[in-house]
Every structure is written in C-alpha cells, then in structure tokens.
PDB file of N, CA and C in Angstrom:
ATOM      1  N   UNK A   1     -39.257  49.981   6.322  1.00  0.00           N
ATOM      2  CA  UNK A   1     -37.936  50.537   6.127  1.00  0.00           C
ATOM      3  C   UNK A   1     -37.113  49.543   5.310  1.00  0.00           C
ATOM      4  N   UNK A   2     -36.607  50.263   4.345  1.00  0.00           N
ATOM      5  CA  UNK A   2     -35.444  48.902   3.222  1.00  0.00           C
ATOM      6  C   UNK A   2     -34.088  49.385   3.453  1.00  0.00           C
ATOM      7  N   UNK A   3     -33.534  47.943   3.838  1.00  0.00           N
ATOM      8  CA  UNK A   3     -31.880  48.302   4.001  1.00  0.00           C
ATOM      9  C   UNK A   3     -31.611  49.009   3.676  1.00  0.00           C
ATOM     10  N   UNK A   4     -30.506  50.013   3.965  1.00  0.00           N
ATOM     11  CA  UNK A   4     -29.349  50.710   3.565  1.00  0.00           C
ATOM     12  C   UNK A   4     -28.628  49.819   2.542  1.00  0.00           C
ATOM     13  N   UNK A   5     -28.050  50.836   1.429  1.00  0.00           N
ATOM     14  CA  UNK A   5     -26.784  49.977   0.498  1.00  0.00           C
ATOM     15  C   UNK A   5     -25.564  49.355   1.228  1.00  0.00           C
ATOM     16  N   UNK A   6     -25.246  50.341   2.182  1.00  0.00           N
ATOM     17  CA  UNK A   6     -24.465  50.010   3.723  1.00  0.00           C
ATOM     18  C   UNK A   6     -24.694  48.610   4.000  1.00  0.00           C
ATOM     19  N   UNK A   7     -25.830  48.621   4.425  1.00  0.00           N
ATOM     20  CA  UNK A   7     -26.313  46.855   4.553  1.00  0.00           C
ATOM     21  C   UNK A   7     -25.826  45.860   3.649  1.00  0.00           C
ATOM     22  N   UNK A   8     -26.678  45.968   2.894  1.00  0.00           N
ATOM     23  CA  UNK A   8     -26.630  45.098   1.593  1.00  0.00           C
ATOM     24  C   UNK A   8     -25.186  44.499   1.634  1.00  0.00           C
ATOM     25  N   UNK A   9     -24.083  45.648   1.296  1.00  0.00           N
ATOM     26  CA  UNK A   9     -22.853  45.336   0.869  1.00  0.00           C
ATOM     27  C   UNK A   9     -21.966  44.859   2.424  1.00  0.00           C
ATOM     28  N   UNK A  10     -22.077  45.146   3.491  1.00  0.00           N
ATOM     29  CA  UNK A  10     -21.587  44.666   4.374  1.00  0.00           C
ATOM     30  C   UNK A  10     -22.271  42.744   4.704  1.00  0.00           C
ATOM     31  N   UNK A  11     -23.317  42.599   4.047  1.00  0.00           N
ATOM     32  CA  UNK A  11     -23.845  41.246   4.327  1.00  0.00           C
ATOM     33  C   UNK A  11     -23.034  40.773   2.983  1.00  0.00           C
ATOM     34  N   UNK A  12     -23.029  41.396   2.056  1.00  0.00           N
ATOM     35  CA  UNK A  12     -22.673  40.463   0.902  1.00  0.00           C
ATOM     36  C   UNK A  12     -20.927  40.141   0.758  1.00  0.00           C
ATOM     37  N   UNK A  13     -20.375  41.063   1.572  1.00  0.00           N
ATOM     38  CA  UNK A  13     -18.582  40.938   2.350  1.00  0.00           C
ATOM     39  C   UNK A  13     -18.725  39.800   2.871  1.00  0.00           C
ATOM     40  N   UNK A  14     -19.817  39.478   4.348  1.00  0.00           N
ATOM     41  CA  UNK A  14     -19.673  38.788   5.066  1.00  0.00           C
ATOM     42  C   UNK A  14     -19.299  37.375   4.351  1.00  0.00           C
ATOM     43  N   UNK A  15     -20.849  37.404   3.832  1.00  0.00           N
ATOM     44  CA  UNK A  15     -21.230  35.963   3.120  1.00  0.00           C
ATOM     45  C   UNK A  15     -20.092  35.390   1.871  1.00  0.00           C
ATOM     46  N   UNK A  16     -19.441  36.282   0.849  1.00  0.00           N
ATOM     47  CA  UNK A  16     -18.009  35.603   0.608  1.00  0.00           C
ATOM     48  C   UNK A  16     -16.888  35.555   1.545  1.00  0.00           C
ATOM     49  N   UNK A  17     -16.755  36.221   2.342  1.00  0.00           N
ATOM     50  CA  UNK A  17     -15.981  35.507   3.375  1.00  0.00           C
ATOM     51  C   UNK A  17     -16.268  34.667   3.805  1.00  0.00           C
ATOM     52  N   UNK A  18     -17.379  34.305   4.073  1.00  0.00           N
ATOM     53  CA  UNK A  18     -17.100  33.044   5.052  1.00  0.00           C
ATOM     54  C   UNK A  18     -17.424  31.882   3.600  1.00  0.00           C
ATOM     55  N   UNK A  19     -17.302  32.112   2.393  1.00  0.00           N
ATOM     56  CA  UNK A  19     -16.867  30.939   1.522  1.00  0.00           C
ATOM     57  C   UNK A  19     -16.363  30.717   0.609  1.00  0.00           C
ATOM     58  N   UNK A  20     -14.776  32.061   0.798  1.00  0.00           N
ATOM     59  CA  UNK A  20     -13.648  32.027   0.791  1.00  0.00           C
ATOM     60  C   UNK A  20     -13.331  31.140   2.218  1.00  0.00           C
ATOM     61  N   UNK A  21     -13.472  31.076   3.279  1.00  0.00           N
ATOM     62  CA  UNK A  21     -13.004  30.557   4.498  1.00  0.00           C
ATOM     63  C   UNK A  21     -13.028  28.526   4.116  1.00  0.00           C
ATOM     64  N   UNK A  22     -14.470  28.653   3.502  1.00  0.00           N
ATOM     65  CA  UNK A  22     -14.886  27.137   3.484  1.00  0.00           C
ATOM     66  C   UNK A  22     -13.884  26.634   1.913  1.00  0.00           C
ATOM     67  N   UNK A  23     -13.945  27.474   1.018  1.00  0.00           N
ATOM     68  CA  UNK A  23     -13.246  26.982  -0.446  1.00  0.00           C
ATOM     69  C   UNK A  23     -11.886  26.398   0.257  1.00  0.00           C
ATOM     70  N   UNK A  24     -11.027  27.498   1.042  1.00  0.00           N
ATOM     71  CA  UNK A  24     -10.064  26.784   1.617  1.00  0.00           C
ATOM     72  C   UNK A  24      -9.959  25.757   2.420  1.00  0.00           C
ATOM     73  N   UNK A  25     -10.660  25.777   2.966  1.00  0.00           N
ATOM     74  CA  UNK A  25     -11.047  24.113   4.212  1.00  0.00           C
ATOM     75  C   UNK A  25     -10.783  23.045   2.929  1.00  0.00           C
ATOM     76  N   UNK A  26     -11.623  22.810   1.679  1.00  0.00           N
ATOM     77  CA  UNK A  26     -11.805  22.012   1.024  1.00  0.00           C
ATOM     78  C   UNK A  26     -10.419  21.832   0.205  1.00  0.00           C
ATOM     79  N   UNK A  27     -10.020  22.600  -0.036  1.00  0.00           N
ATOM     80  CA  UNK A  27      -8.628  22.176  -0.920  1.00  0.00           C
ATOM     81  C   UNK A  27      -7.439  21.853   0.157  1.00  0.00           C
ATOM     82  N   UNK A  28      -7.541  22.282   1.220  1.00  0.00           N
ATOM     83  CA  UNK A  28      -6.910  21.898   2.110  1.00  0.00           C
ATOM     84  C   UNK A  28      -6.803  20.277   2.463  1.00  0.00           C
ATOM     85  N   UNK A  29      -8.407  19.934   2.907  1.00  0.00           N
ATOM     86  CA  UNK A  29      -9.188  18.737   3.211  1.00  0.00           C
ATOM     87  C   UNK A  29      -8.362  17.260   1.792  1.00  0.00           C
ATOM     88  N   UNK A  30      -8.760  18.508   0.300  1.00  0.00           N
ATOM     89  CA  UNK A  30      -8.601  17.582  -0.482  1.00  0.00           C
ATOM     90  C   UNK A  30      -7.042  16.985  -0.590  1.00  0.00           C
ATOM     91  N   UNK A  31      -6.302  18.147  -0.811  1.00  0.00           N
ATOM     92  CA  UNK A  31      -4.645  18.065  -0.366  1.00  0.00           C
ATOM     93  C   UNK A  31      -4.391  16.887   0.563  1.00  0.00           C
ATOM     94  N   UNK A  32      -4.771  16.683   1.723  1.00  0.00           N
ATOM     95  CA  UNK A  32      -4.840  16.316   2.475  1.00  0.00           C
ATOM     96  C   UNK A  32      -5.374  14.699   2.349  1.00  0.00           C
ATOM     97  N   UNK A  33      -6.046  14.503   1.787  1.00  0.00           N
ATOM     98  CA  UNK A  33      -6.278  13.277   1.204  1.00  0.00           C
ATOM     99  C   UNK A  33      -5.684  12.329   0.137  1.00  0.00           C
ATOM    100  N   UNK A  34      -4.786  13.546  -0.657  1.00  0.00           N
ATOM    101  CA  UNK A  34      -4.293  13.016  -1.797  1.00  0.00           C
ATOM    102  C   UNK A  34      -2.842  12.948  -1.120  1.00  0.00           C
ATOM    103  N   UNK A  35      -2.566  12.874  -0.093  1.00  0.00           N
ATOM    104  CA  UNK A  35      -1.132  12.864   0.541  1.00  0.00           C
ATOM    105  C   UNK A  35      -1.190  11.304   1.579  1.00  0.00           C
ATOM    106  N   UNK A  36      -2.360  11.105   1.821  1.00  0.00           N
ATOM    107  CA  UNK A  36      -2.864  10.001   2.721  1.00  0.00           C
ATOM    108  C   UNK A  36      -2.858   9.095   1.756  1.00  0.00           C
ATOM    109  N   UNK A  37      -3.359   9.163   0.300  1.00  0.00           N
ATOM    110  CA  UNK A  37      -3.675   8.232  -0.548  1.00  0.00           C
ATOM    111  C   UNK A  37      -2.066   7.684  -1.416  1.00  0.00           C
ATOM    112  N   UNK A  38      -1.157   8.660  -0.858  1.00  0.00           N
ATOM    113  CA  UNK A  38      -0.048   8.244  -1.678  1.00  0.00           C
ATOM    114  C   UNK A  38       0.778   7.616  -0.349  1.00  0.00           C
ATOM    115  N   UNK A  39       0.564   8.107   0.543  1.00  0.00           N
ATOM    116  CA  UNK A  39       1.362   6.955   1.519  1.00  0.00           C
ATOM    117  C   UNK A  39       0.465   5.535   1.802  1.00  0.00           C
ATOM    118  N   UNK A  40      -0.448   5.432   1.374  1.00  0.00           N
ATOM    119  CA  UNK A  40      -0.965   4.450   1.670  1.00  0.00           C
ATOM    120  C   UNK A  40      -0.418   3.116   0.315  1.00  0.00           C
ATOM    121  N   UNK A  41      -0.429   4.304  -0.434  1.00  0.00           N
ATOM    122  CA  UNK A  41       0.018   3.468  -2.028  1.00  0.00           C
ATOM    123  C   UNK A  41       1.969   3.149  -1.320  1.00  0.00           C
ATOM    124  N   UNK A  42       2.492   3.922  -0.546  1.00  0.00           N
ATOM    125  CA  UNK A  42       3.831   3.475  -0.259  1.00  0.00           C
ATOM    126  C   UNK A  42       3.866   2.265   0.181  1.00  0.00           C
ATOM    127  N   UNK A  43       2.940   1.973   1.270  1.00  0.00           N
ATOM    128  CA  UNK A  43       2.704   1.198   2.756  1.00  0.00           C
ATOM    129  C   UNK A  43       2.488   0.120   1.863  1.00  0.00           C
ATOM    130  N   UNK A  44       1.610  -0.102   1.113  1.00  0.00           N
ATOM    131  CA  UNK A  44       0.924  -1.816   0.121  1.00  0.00           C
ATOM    132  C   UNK A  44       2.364  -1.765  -1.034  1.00  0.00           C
ATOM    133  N   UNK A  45       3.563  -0.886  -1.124  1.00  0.00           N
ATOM    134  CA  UNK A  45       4.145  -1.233  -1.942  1.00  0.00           C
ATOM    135  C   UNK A  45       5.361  -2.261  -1.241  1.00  0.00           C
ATOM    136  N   UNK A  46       5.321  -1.117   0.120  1.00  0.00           N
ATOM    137  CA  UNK A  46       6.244  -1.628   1.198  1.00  0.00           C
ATOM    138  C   UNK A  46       5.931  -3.418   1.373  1.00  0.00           C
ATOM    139  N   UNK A  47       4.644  -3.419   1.768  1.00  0.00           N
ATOM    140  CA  UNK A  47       4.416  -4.401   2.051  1.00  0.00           C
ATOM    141  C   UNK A  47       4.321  -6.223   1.240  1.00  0.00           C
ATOM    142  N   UNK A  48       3.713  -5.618   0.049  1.00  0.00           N
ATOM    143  CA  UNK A  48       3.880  -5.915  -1.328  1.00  0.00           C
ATOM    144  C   UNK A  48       5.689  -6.760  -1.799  1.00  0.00           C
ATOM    145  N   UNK A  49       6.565  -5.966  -1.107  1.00  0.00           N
ATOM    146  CA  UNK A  49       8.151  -6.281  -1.601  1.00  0.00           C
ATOM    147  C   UNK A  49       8.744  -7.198  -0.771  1.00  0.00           C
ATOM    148  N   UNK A  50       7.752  -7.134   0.448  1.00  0.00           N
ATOM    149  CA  UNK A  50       8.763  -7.814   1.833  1.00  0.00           C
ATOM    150  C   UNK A  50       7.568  -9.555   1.341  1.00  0.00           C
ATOM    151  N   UNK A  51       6.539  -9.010   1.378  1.00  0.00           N
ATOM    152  CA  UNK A  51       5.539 -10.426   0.139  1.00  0.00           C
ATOM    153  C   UNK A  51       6.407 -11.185  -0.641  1.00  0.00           C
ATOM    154  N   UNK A  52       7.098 -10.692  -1.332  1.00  0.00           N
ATOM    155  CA  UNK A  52       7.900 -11.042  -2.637  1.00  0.00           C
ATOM    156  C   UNK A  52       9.218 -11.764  -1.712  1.00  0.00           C
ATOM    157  N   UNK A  53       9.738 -11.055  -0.696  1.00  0.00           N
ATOM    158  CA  UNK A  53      11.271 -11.378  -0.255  1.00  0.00           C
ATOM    159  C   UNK A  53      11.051 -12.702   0.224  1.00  0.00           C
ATOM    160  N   UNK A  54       9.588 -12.522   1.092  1.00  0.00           N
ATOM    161  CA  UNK A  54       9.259 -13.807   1.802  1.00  0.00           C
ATOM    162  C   UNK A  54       8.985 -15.599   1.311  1.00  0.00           C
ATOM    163  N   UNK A  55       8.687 -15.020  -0.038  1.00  0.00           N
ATOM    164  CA  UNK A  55       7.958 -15.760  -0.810  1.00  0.00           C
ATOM    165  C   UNK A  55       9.330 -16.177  -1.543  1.00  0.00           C
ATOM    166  N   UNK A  56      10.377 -15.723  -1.859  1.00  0.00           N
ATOM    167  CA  UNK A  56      11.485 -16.276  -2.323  1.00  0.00           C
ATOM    168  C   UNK A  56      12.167 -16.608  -1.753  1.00  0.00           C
ATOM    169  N   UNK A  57      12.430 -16.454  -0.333  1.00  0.00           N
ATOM    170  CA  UNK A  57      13.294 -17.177   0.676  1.00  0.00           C
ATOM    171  C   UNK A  57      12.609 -18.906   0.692  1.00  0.00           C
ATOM    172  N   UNK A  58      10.960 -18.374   0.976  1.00  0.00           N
ATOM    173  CA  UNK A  58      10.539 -19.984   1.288  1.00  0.00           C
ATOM    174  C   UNK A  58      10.911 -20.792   0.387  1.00  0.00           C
ATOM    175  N   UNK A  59      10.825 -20.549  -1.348  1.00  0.00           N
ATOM    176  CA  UNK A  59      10.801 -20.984  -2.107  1.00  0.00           C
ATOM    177  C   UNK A  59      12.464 -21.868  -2.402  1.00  0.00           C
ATOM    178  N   UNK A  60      13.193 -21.014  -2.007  1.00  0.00           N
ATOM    179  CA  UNK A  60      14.386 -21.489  -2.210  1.00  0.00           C
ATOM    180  C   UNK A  60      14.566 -22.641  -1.105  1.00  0.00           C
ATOM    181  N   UNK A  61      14.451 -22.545  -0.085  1.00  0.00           N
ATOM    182  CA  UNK A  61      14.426 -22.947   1.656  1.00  0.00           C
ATOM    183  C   UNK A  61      13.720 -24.577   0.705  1.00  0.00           C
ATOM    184  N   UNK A  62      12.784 -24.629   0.390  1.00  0.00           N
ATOM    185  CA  UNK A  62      11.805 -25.548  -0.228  1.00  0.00           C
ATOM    186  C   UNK A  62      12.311 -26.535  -1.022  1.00  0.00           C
ATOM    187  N   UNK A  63      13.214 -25.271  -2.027  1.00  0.00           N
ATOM    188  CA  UNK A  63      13.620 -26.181  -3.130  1.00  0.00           C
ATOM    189  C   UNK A  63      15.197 -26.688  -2.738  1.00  0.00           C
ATOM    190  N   UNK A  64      15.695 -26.452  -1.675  1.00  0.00           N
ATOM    191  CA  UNK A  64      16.508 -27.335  -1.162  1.00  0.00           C
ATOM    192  C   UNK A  64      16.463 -28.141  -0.216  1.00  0.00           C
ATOM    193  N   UNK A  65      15.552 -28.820  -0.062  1.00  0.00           N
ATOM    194  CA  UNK A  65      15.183 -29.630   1.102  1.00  0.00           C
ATOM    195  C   UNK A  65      14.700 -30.845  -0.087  1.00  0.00           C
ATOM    196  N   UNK A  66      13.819 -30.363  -1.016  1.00  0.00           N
ATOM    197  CA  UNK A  66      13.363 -31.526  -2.031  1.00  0.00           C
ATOM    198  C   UNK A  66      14.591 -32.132  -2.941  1.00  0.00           C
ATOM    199  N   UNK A  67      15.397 -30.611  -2.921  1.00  0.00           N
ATOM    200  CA  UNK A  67      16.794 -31.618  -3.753  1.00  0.00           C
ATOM    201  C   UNK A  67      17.651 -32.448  -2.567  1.00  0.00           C
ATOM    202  N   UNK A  68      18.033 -31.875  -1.766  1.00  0.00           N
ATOM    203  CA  UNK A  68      18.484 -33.130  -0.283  1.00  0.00           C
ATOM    204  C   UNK A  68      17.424 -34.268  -0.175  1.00  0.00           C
ATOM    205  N   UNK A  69      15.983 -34.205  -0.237  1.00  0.00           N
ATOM    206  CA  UNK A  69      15.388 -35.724  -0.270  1.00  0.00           C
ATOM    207  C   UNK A  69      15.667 -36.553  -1.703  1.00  0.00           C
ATOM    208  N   UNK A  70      15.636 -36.177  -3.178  1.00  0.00           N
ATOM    209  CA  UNK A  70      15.587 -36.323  -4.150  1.00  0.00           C
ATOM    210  C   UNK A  70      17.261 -37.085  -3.983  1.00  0.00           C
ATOM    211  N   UNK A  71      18.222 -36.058  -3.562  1.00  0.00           N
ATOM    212  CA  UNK A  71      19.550 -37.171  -3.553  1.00  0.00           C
ATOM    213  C   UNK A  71      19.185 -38.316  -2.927  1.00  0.00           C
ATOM    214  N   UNK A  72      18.965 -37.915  -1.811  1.00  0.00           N
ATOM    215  CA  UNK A  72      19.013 -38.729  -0.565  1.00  0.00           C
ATOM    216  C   UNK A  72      18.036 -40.233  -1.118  1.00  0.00           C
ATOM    217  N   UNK A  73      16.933 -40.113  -1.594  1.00  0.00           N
ATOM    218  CA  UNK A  73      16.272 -41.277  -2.139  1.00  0.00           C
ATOM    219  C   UNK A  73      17.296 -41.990  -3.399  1.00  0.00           C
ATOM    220  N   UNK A  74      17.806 -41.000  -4.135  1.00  0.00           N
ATOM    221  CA  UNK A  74      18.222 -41.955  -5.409  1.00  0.00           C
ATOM    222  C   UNK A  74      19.646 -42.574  -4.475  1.00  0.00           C
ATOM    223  N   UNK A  75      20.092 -42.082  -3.535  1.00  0.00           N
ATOM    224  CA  UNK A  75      21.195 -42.707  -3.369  1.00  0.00           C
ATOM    225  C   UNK A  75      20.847 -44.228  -2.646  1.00  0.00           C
ATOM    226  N   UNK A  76      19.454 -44.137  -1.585  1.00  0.00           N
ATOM    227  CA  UNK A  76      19.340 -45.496  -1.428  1.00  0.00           C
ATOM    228  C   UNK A  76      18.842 -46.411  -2.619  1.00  0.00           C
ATOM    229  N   UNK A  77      18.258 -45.879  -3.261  1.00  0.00           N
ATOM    230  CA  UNK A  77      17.693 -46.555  -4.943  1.00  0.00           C
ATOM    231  C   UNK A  77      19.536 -47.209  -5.186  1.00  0.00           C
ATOM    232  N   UNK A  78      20.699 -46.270  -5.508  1.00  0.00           N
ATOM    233  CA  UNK A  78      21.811 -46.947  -5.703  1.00  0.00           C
ATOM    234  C   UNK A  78      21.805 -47.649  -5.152  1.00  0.00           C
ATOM    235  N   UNK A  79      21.864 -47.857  -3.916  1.00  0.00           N
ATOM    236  CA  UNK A  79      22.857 -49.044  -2.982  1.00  0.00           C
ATOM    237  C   UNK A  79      22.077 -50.376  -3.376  1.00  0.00           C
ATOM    238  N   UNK A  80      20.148 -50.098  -3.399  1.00  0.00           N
ATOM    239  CA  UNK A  80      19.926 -51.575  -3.417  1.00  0.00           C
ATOM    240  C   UNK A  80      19.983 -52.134  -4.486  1.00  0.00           C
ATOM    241  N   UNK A  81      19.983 -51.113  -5.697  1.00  0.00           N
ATOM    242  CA  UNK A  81      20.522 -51.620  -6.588  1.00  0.00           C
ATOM    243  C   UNK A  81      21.749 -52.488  -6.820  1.00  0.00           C
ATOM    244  N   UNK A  82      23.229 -51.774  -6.640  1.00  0.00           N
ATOM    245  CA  UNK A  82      24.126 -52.487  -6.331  1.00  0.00           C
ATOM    246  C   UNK A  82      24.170 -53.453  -5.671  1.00  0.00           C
ATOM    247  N   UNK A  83      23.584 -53.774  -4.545  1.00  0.00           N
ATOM    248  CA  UNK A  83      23.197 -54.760  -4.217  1.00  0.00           C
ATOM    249  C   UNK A  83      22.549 -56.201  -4.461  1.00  0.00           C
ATOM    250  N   UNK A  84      21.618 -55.735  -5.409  1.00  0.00           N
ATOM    251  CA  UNK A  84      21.284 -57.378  -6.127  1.00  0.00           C
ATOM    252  C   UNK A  84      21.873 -57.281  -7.254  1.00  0.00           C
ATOM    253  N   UNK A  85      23.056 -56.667  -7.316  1.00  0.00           N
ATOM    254  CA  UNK A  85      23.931 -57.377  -9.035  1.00  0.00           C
ATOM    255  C   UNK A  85      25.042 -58.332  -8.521  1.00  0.00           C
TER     256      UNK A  85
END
C-alpha cells in the first residue's frame, strides 16, 4: 500500500514546522549573543576607565611625594651648604 497524497503533504507540513520552530530558536539564540557580546564590550570599557582613573590618581599621589622629597633634599643640600661658607 503507498501513502495517500493526504500523507505525504501532512508529513511534509509537519517537518517545516518543526524547522520553522528551530530557524527561530537560532536567531533568537544568535540575538541573544550579540546582546551578551555588547555588554560585555560595556563591562571591559567600564572597567578599562576606572584602570585609567586609578592609574592617574596613583600617578599624581607619586609625583607629589617625589617633589616633597626632591624639596625636602635640596633644602638640606642648602643649609650645609650655607654652612661651610
């Protein structure tokens, strides 16, 4: 006995439905990834700036401590100077 056309076409409904069902999973899936991949690009930018803030606080913090030693030495350099004239 060979299928009915009945058949045929009720299997061949089925079978694009169910990948129409899956095409959507995937653009969904992909969507879905490309939304993860841009907050992640936020998060290393986030992180990236507060890098930068940190890195210029020390730097400054740094470079005034070497100019307070830098006085602080030439001024005893003055005195002993003055001192043996």
């Amino acid at each position: 006995m060979r299928p009915s056309i009945i058949v045929k076409a009720g299997l061949t409904l089925l079978l694009s439905g169910a990948t129409f069902v899956f095409a959507q999973t995937a653009k969904e899936d992909m969507k879905k990834a490309g939304q993860d991949v841009k907050e992640a690009g936020k998060s290393t930018g986030d992180a990236g700036k507060q890098t930068g803030k940190a890195t210029a606080k020390t730097a400054k913090k740094a470079g005034k401590k070497v100019k307070h030693g830098t006085n602080k030495a030439a001024s005893k350099v003055e005195e002993k100077t003055r001192d043996k004239q």
